[in-house]
Protein backbone atom coordinates (compact mmCIF):
# COMPACT_ATOMS: atom_id res chain seq x y z
CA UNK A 1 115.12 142.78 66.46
CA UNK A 2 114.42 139.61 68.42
CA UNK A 3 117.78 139.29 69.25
CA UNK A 4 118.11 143.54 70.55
CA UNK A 5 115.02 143.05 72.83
CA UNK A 6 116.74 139.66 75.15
CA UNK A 7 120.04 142.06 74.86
CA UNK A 8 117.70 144.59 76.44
CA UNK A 9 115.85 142.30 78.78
CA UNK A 10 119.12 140.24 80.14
CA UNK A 11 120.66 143.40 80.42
CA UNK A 12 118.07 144.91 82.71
CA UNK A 13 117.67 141.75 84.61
CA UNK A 14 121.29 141.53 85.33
CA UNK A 15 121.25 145.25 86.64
CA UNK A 16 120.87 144.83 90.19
CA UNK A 17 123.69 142.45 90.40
CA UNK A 18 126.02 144.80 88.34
CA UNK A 19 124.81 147.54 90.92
CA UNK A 20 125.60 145.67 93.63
CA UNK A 21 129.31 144.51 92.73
CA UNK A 22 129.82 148.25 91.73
CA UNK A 23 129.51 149.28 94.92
CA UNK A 24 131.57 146.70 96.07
CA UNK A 25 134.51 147.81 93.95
CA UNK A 26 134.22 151.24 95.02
CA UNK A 27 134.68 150.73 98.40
CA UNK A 28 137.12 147.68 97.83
CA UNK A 29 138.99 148.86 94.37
CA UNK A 30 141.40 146.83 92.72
CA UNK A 31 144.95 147.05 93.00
CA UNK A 32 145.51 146.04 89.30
CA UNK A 33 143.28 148.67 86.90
CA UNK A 34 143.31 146.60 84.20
CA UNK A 35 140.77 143.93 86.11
CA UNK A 36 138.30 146.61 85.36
CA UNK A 37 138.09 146.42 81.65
CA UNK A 38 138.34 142.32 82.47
CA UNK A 39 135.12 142.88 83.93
CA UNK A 40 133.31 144.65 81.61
CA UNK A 41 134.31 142.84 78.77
CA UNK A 42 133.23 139.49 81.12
CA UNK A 43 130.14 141.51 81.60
CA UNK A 44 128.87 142.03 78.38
CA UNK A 45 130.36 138.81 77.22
CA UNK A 46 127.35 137.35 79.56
CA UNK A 47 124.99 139.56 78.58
CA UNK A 48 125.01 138.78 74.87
CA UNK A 49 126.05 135.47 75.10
CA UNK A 50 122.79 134.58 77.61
CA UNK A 51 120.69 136.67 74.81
CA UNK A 52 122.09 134.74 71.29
CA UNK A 53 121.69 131.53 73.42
CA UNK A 54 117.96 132.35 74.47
CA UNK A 55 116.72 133.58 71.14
CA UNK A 56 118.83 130.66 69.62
CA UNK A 57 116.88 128.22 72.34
CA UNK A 58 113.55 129.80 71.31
CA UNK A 59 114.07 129.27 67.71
CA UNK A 60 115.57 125.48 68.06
CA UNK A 61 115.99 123.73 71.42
CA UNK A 62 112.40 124.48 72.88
CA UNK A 63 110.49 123.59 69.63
CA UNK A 64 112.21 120.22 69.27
CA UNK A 65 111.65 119.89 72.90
CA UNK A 66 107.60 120.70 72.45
CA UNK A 67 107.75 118.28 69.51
CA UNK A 68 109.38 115.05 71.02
CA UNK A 69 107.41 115.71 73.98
CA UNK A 70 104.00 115.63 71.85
CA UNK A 71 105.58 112.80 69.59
CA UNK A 72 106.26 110.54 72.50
CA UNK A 73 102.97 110.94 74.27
CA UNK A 74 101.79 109.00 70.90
CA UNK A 75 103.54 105.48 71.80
CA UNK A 76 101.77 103.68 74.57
CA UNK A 77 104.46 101.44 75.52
CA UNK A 78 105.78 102.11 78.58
CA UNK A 79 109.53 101.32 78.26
CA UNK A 80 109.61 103.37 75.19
CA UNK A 81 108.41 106.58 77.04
CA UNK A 82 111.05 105.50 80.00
CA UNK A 83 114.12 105.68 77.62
CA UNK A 84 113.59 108.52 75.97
CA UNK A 85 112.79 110.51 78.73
CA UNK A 86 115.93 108.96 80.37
CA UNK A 87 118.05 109.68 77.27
CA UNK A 88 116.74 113.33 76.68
CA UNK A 89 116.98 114.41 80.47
CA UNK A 90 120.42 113.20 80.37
CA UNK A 91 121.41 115.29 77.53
CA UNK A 92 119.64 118.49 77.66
CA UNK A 93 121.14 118.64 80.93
CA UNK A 94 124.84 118.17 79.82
CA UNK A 95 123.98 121.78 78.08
CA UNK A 96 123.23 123.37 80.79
CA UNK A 97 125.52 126.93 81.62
CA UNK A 98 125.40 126.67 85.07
CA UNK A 99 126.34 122.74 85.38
CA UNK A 100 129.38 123.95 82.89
CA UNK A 101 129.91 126.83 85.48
CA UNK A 102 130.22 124.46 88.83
CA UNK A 103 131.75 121.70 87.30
CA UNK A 104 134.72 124.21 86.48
CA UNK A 105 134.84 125.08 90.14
CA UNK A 106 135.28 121.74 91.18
CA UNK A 107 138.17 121.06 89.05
CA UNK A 108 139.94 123.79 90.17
CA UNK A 109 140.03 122.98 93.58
CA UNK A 110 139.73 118.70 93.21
CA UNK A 111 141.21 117.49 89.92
CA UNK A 112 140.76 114.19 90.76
CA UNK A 113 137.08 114.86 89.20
CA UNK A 114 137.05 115.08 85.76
CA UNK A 115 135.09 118.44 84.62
CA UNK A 116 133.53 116.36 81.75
CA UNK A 117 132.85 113.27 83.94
CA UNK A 118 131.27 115.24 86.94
CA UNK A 119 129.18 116.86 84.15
CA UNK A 120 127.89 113.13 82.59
CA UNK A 121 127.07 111.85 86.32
CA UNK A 122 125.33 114.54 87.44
CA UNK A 123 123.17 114.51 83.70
CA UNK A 124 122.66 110.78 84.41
CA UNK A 125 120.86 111.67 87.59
CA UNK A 126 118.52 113.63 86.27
CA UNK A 127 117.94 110.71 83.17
CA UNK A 128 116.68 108.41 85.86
CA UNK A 129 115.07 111.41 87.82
CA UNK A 130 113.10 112.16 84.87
CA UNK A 131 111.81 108.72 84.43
CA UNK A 132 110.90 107.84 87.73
CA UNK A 133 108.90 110.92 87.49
CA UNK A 134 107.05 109.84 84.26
CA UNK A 135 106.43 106.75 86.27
CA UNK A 136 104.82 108.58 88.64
CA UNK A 137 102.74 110.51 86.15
CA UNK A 138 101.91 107.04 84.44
CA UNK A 139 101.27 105.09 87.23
CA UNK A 140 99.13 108.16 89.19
CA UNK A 141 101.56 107.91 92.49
CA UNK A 142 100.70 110.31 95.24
CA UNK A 143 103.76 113.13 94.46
CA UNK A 144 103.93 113.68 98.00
CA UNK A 145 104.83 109.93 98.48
CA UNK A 146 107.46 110.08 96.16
CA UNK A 147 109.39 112.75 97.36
CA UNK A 148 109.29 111.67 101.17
CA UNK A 149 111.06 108.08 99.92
CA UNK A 150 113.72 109.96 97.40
CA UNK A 151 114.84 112.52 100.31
CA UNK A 152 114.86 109.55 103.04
CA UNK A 153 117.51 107.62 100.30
CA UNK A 154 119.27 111.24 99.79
CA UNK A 155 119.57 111.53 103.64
CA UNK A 156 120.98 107.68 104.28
CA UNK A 157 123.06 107.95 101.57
CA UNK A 158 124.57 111.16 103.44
CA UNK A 159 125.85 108.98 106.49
CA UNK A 160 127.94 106.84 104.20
CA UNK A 161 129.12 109.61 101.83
CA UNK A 162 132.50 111.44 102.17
CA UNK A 163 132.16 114.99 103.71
CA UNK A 164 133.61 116.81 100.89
CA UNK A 165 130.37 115.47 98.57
CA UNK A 166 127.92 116.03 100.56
CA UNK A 167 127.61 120.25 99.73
CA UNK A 168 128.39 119.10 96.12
CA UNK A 169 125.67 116.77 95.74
CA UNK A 170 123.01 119.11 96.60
CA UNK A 171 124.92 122.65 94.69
CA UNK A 172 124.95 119.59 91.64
CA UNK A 173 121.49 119.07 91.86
CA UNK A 174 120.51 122.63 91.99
CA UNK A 175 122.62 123.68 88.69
CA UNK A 176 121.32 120.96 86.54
CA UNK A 177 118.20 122.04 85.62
CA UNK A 178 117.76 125.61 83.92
CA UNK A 179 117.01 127.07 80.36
CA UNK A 180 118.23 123.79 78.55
CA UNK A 181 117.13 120.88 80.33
CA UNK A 182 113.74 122.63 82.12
CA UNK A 183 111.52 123.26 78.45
CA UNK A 184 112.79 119.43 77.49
CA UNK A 185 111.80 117.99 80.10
CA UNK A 186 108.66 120.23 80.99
CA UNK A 187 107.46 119.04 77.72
CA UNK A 188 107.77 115.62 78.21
CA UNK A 189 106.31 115.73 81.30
CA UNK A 190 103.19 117.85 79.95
CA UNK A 191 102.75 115.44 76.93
CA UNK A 192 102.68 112.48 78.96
CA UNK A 193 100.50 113.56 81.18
CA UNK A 194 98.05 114.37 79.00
CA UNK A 195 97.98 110.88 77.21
CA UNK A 196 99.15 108.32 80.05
CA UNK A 197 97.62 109.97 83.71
CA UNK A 198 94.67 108.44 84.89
CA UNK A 199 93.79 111.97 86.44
CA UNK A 200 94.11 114.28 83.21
CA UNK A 201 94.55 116.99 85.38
CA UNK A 202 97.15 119.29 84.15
CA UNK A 203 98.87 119.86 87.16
CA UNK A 204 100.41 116.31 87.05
CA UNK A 205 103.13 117.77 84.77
CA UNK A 206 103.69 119.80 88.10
CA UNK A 207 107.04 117.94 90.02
CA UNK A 208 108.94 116.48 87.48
CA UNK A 209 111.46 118.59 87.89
CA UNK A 210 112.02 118.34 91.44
CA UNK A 211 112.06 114.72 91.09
CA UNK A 212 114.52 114.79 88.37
CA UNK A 213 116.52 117.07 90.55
CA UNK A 214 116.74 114.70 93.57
CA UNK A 215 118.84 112.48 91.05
CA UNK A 216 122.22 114.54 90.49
CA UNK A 217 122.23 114.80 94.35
CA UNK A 218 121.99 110.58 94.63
CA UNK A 219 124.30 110.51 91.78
CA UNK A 220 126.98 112.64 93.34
CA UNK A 221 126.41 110.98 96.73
CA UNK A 222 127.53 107.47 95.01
CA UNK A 223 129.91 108.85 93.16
CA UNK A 224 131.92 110.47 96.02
CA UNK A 225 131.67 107.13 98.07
CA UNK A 226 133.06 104.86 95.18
CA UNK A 227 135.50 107.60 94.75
CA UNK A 228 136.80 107.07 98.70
CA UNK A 229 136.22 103.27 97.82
CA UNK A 230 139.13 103.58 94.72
CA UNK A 231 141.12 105.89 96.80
CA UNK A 232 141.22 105.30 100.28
CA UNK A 233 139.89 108.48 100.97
CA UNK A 234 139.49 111.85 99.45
CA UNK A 235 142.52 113.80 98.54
CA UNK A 236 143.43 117.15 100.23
CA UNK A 237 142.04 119.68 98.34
CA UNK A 238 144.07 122.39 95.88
CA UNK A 239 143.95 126.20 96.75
CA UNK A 240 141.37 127.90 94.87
CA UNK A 241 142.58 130.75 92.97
CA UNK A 242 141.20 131.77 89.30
CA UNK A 243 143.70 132.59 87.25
CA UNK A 244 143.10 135.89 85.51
CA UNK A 245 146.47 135.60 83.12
CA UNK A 246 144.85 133.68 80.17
CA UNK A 247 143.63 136.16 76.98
CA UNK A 248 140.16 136.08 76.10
CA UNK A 249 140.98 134.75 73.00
CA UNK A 250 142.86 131.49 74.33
CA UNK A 251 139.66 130.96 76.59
CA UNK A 252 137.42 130.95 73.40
CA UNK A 253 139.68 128.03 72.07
CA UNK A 254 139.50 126.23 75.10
CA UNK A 255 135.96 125.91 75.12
CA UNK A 256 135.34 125.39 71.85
CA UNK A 257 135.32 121.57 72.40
CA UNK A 258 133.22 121.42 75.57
CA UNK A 259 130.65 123.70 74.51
CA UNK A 260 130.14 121.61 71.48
CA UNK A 261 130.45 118.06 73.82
CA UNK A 262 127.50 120.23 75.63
CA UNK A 263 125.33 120.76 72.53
CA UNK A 264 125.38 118.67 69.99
CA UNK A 265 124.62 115.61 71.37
CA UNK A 266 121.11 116.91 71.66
CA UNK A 267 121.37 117.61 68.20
CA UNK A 268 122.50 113.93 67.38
CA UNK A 269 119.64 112.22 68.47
CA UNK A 270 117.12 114.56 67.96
CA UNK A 271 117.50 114.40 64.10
CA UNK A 272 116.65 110.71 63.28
CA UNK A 273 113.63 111.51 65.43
CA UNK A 274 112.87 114.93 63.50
CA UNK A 275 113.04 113.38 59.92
CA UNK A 276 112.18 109.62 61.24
CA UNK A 277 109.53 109.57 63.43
CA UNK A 278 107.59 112.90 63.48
CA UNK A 279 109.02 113.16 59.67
CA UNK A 280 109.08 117.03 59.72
CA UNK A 281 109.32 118.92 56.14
CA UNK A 282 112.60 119.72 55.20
CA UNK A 283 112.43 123.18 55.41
CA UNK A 284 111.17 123.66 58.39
CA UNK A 285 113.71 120.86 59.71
CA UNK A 286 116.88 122.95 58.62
CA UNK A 287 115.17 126.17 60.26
CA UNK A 288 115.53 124.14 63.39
CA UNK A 289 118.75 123.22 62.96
CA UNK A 290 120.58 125.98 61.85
CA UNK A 291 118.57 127.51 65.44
CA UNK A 292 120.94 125.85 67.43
CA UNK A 293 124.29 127.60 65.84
CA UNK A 294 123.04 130.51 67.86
CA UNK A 295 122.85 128.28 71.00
CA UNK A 296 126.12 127.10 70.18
CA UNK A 297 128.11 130.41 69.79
CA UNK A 298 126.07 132.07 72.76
CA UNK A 299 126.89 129.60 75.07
CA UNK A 300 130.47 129.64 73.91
CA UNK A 301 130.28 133.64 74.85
CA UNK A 302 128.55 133.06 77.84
CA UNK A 303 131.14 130.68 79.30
CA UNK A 304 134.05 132.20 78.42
CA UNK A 305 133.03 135.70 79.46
CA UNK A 306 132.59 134.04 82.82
CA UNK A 307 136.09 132.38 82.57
CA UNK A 308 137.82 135.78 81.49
CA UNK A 309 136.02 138.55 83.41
CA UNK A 310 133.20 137.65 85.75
CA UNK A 311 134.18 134.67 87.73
CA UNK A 312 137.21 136.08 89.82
CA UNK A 313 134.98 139.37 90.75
CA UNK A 314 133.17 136.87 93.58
CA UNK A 315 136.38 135.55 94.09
CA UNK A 316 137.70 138.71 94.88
CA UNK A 317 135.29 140.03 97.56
CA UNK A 318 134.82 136.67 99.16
CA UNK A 319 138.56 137.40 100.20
CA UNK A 320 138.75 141.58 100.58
CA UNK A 321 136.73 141.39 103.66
CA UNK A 322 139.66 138.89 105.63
CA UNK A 323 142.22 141.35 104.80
CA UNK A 324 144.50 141.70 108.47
CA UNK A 325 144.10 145.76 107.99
CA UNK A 326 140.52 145.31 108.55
CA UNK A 327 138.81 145.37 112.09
CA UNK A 328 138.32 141.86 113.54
CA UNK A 329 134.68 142.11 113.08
CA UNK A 330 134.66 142.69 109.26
CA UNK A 331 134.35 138.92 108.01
CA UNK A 332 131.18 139.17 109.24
CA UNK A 333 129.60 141.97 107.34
CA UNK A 334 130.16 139.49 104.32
CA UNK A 335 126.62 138.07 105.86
CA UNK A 336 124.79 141.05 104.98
CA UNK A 337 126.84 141.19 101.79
CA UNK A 338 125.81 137.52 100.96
CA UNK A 339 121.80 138.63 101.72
CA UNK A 340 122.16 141.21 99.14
CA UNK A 341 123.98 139.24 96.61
CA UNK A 342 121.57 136.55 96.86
CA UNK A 343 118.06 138.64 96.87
CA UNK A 344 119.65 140.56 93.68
CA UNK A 345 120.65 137.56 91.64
CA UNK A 346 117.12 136.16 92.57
CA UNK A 347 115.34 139.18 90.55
CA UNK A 348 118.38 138.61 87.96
CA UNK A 349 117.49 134.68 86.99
CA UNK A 350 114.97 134.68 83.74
CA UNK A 351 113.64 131.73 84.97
CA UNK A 352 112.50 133.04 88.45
CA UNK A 353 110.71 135.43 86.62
CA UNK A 354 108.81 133.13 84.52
CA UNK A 355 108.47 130.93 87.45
CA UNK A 356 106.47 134.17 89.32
CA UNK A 357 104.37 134.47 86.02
CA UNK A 358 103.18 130.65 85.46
CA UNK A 359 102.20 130.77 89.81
CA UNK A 360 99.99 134.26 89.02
CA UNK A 361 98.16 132.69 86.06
CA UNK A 362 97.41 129.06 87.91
CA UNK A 363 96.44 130.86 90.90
CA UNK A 364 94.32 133.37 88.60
CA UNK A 365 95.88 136.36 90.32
CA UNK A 366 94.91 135.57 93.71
CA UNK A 367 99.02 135.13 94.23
CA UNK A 368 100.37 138.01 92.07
CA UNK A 369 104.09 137.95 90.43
CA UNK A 370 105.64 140.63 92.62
CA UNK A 371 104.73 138.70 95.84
CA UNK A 372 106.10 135.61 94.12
CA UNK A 373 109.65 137.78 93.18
CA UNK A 374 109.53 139.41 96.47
CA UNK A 375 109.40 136.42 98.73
CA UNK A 376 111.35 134.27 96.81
CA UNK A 377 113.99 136.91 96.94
CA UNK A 378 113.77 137.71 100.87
CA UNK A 379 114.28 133.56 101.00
CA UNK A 380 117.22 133.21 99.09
CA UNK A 381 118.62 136.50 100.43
CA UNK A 382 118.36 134.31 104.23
CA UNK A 383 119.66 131.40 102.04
CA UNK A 384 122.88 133.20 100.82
CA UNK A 385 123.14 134.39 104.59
CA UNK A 386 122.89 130.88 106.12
CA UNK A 387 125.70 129.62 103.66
CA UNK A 388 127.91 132.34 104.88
CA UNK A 389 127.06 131.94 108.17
CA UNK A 390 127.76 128.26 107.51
CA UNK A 391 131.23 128.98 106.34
CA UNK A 392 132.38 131.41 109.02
CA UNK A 393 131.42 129.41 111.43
CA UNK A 394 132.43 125.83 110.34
CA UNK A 395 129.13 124.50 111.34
CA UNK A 396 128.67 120.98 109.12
CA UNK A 397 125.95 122.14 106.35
CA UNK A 398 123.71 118.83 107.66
CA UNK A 399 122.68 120.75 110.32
CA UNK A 400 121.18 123.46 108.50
CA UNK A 401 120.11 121.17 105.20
CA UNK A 402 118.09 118.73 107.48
CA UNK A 403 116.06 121.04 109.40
CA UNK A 404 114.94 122.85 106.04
CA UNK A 405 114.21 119.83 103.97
CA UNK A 406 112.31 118.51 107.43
CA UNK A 407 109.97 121.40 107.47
CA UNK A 408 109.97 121.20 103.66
CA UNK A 409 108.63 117.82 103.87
CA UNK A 410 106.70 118.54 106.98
CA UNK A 411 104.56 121.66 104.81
CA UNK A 412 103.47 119.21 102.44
CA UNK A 413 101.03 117.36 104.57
CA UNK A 414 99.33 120.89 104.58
CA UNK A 415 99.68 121.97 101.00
CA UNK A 416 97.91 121.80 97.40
CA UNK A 417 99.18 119.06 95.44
CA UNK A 418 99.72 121.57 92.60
CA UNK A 419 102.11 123.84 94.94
CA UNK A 420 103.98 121.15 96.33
CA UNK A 421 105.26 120.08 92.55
CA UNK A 422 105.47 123.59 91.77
CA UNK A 423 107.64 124.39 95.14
CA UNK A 424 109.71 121.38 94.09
CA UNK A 425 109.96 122.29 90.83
CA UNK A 426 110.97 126.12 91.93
CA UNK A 427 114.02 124.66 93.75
CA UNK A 428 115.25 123.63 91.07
CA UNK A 429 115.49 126.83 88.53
CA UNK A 430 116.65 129.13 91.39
CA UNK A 431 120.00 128.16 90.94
CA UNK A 432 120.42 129.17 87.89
CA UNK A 433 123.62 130.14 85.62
CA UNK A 434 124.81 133.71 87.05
CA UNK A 435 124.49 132.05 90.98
CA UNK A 436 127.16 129.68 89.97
CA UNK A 437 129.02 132.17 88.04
CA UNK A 438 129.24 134.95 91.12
CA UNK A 439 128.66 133.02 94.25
CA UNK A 440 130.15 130.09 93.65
CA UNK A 441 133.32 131.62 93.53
CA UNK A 442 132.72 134.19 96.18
CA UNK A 443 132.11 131.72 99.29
CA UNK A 444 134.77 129.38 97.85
CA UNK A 445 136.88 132.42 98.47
CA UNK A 446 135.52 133.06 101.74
CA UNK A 447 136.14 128.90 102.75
CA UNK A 448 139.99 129.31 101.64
CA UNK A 449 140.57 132.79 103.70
CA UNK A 450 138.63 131.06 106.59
CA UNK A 451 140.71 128.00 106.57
CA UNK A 452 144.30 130.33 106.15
CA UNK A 453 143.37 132.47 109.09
CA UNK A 454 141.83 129.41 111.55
CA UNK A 455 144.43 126.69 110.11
CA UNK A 456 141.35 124.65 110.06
CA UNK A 457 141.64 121.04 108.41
CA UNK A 458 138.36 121.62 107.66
CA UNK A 459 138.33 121.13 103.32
CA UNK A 460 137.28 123.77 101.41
CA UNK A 461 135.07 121.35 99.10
CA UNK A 462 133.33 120.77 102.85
CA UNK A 463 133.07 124.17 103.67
CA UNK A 464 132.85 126.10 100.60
CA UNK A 465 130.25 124.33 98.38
CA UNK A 466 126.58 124.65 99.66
CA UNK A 467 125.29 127.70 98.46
CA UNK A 468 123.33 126.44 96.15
CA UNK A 469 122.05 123.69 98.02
CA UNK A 470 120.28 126.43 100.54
CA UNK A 471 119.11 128.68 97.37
CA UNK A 472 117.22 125.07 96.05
CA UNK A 473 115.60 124.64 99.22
CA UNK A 474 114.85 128.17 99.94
CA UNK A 475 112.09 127.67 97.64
CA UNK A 476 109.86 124.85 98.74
CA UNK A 477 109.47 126.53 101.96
CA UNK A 478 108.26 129.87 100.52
CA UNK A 479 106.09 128.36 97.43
CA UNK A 480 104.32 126.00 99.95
CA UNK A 481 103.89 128.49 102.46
CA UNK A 482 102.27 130.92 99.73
CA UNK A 483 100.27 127.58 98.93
CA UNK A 484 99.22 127.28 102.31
CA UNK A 485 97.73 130.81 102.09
CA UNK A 486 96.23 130.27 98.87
CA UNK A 487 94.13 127.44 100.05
CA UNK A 488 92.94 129.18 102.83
CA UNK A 489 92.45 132.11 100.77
CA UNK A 490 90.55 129.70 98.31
CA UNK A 491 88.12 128.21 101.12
CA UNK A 492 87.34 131.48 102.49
CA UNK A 493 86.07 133.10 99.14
CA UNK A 494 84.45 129.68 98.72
CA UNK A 495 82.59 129.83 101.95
CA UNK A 496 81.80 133.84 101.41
CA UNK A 497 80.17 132.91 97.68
CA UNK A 498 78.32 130.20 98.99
CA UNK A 499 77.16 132.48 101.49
CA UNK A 500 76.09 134.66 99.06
CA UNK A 501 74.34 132.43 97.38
CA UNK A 502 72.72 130.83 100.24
CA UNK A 503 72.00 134.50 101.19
CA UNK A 504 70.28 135.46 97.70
CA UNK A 505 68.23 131.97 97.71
CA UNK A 506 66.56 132.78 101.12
CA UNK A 507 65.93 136.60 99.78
CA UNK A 508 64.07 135.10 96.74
CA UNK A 509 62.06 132.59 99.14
CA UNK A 510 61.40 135.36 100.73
CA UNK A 511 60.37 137.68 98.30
CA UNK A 512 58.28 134.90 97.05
CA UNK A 513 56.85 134.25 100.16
CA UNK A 514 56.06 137.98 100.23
CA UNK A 515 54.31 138.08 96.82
CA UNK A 516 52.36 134.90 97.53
CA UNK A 517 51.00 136.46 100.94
CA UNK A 518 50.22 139.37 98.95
CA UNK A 519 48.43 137.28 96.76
CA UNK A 520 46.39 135.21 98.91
CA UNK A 521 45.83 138.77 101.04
CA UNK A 522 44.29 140.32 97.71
CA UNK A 523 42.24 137.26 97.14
CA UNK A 524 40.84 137.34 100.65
CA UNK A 525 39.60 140.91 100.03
CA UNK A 526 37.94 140.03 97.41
CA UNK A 527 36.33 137.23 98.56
CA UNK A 528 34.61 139.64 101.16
CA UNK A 529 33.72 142.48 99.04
CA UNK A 530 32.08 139.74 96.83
CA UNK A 531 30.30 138.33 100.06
CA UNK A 532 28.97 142.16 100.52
CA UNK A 533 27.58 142.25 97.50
């Protein structure tokens, strides 16, 4: 039953994006009809796949993640709490779809990086992401401190970094953390913030994961430069075509051994601690276990429905719209294409949606859900636009990145502690598995047909990676602003109750200054009638 209901749910949430590409294909159908029934079949190879691996993460993954986090808020040494959080945000992030996803693009069009190897850097970011944040949380640094130094390294590190990284560091960043890595390290952060933070405030758990996040992107960064180090530069890059030949049965095979490199390291060291440390009963350690064949096979089916029938569908329209039949003008109509695209597979990520729940319950309603979805989904709707925009005109992505991240940082002079972490934090489940699955692909398309038509030397890793750099920082601009107006909102009503109070203390003096006039009035009376007598 459990299992029906996410079928139902992830089918639903992935609606307006299937509406969307629909009506795509009927206006741009494919030559070959057989790409159709690749695409459903890719289709609802997502849809269950994302369902057995969220019921099979609900049943395994987040309780071991809710336990090691509780467990390690037990030890009070401080290099203890550093390595696991280090060793745990590196591998709950090597599980993650959507890392899997990119990392495939990447290969494609630069074999020189190693799927597997990009994979492992990127988790190794967030590792020391995640315990710099704990740090933080131990040590009670100001979290708007923090992440004015990180973004100052990111943004030096830019001037020595090769071109072709720069895009890739931030779309790295933004796919790392989802429905894997995000309830690990949430947990850790919650459980150590309860035991270690001076403040015991429960908002402190607030950040970590857009601290941890700022780690792939300084990862990547490095890596790229030792890269032109080795090399002597970066090599040109291949053409970027997915190949739609393969069965969906040799695709199965071929990720049976990454998916399981993705998984079951997590697996590996959680047991010792399981039986070890916490000592679970047996019983209820083998329910936990035998959860994760479930994560397993659904991320297997999640992957390769992408690889069979989903991925080459962005592909696909990222290209239609440069066809030479087509009016000159027609490339850019892929801007409000991109908008759309974007605002749908906002609404379409799970973890937006739970992100617009947790803001309505801390805010107690003041900021409701639908406002959250809504702006959120106007934002990254502008966001896909911009990263078109970027690619048709060749404009270097720093010039869009730096102003947003400066008015990011800017904002948080004049925002709630709690909303900065949580706009931080936002930016980095927006980007979430189906946004590198569909438009990924679709303005690595548009890159190639841009660089055919303009014979630009401009690389396609330069000018086709980014969009999920502006969909991660999309976010800290909206949640802060809605932070902004939640504070004021806040000291208004505050002011207006203590009016009201002030209001109904000077009615009661009053009153009582009534009743005692009264009273000495009535007393005066009598004192004269009694003088009478």
């Amino acid at each position: 039953m459990k299992l029906l209901k996410t079928i139902k749910e992830t089918t639903i949430s992935s609606l307006p994006l299937a509406i969307i590409v629909a009506i795509c294909l009927i206006f741009f159908p494919f030559s070959n009809p057989n790409l159709y029934g690749k695409i459903l079949v890719g289709y609802f190879s997502v849809i269950v796949g994302q369902a057995l691996f969220l019921v099979g993460l609900d049943s395994s993954i987040l309780p071991i993640g809710n336990m090691l986090g509780t467990s390690f808020s037990k030890y009070n040494k401080l290099i203890f709490v550093l390595s696991f959080g280090f060793v745990f945000g590196l591998l709950s992030t090597v599980a993650e779809p959507a890392l899997s996803v990119l990392a495939r693009q990447v290969t494609i069009i630069l074999p020189l990086v190693s799927n597997t190897l990009f994979i492992w850097i990127t988790g190794t970011g967030i590792g020391i992401g995640v315990a710099l944040a704990l740090v933080r949380i131990i040590k009670n640094i100001n979290i708007k401190i923090v992440f004015g130094i990180l973004y100052i390294i990111v943004f030096v590190l830019v001037i020595f970094a090769p071109p072709e990284f720069i895009s890739l560091a931030f779309d790295g960043s933004g796919a790392t953390t989802g429905d894997v890595s995000v309830p690990f390290i949430l947990a850790l952060g919650i459980g150590i913030s309860s035991t270690f933070s001076k403040s015991k405030k429960n908002d402190e758990s607030f950040g970590i994961i857009g601290i941890a996040s700022v780690g792939p992107i300084i990862a990547v960064l490095l890596y790229g430069i030792i890269i032109k180090a080795i090399n002597g530069g970066i090599p040109p890059a291949n053409e970027y075509i997915i190949k739609t030949g393969f069965t969906l049965g040799d695709i199965v095979v071929a990720n049976l051994l990454d998916v399981a490199l993705a998984v079951l390291p997590i697996v590996l060291i959680s047991v010792p601690i399981l039986l070890f440390v916490i000592k679970l009963p047996k019983r209820e350690f083998w329910r936990l276990i035998v959860g994760v064949i479930p994560v397993y096979f659904g991320l297997l089916i999640f992957l390769s429905g992408i690889d069979y029938g989903f991925g080459f569908v962005g592909q696909y329209i990222g290209g239609v719209f440069f066809d030479s039949s087509k009016p000159e003008f027609f490339p850019y109509l892929l801007l409000i294409v991109g908008f759309i695209l974007g605002a749908a597979i906002t609404v379409s990520e799970p973890a937006v949606i739970v992100l617009g729940s947790q803001i309505e319950e801390i805010t107690n309603g003041h900021i409701k859900k639908m406002t959250i979805l809504v702006t959120l989904a106007i934002g990254i709707g502008f966001a896909s636009l911009l990263s078109v925009l970027k690619i048709l005109t060749q404009i270097n992505i720093l010039y869009f990145l730096v102003p947003l991240y400066v008015i990011a940082l800017v904002m948080m002079k004049f925002t709630p502690k709690l909303f900065v972490g949580l706009a931080f934090d936002s930016g980095g489940v927006t980007g979430g598995a189906l946004t590198s699955a569909f438009l990924t692909p679709l303005t690595l398309s548009i890159a190639q047909s841009v660089a055919t038509l303009s014979e630009s030397t401009m690389s396609i890793l330069t000018n086709g990676f980014g969009i999920i750099s502006f969909i991660s920082v999309t976010p800290l601009i909206a949640i802060q602003a809605l932070g902004i107006i939640y504070d004021i909102r806040s000291k208004k009503a505050s002011k207006e109750l203590a009016q009201e109070s002030f209001d109904d203390l000077m009615r009661f003096v009053d009153d009582d200054s009534k009743k005692q006039t009264k009273k000495s009035g009535a007393r005066k009376v009598r004192i004269r009638l009694w003088k009478k007598k």
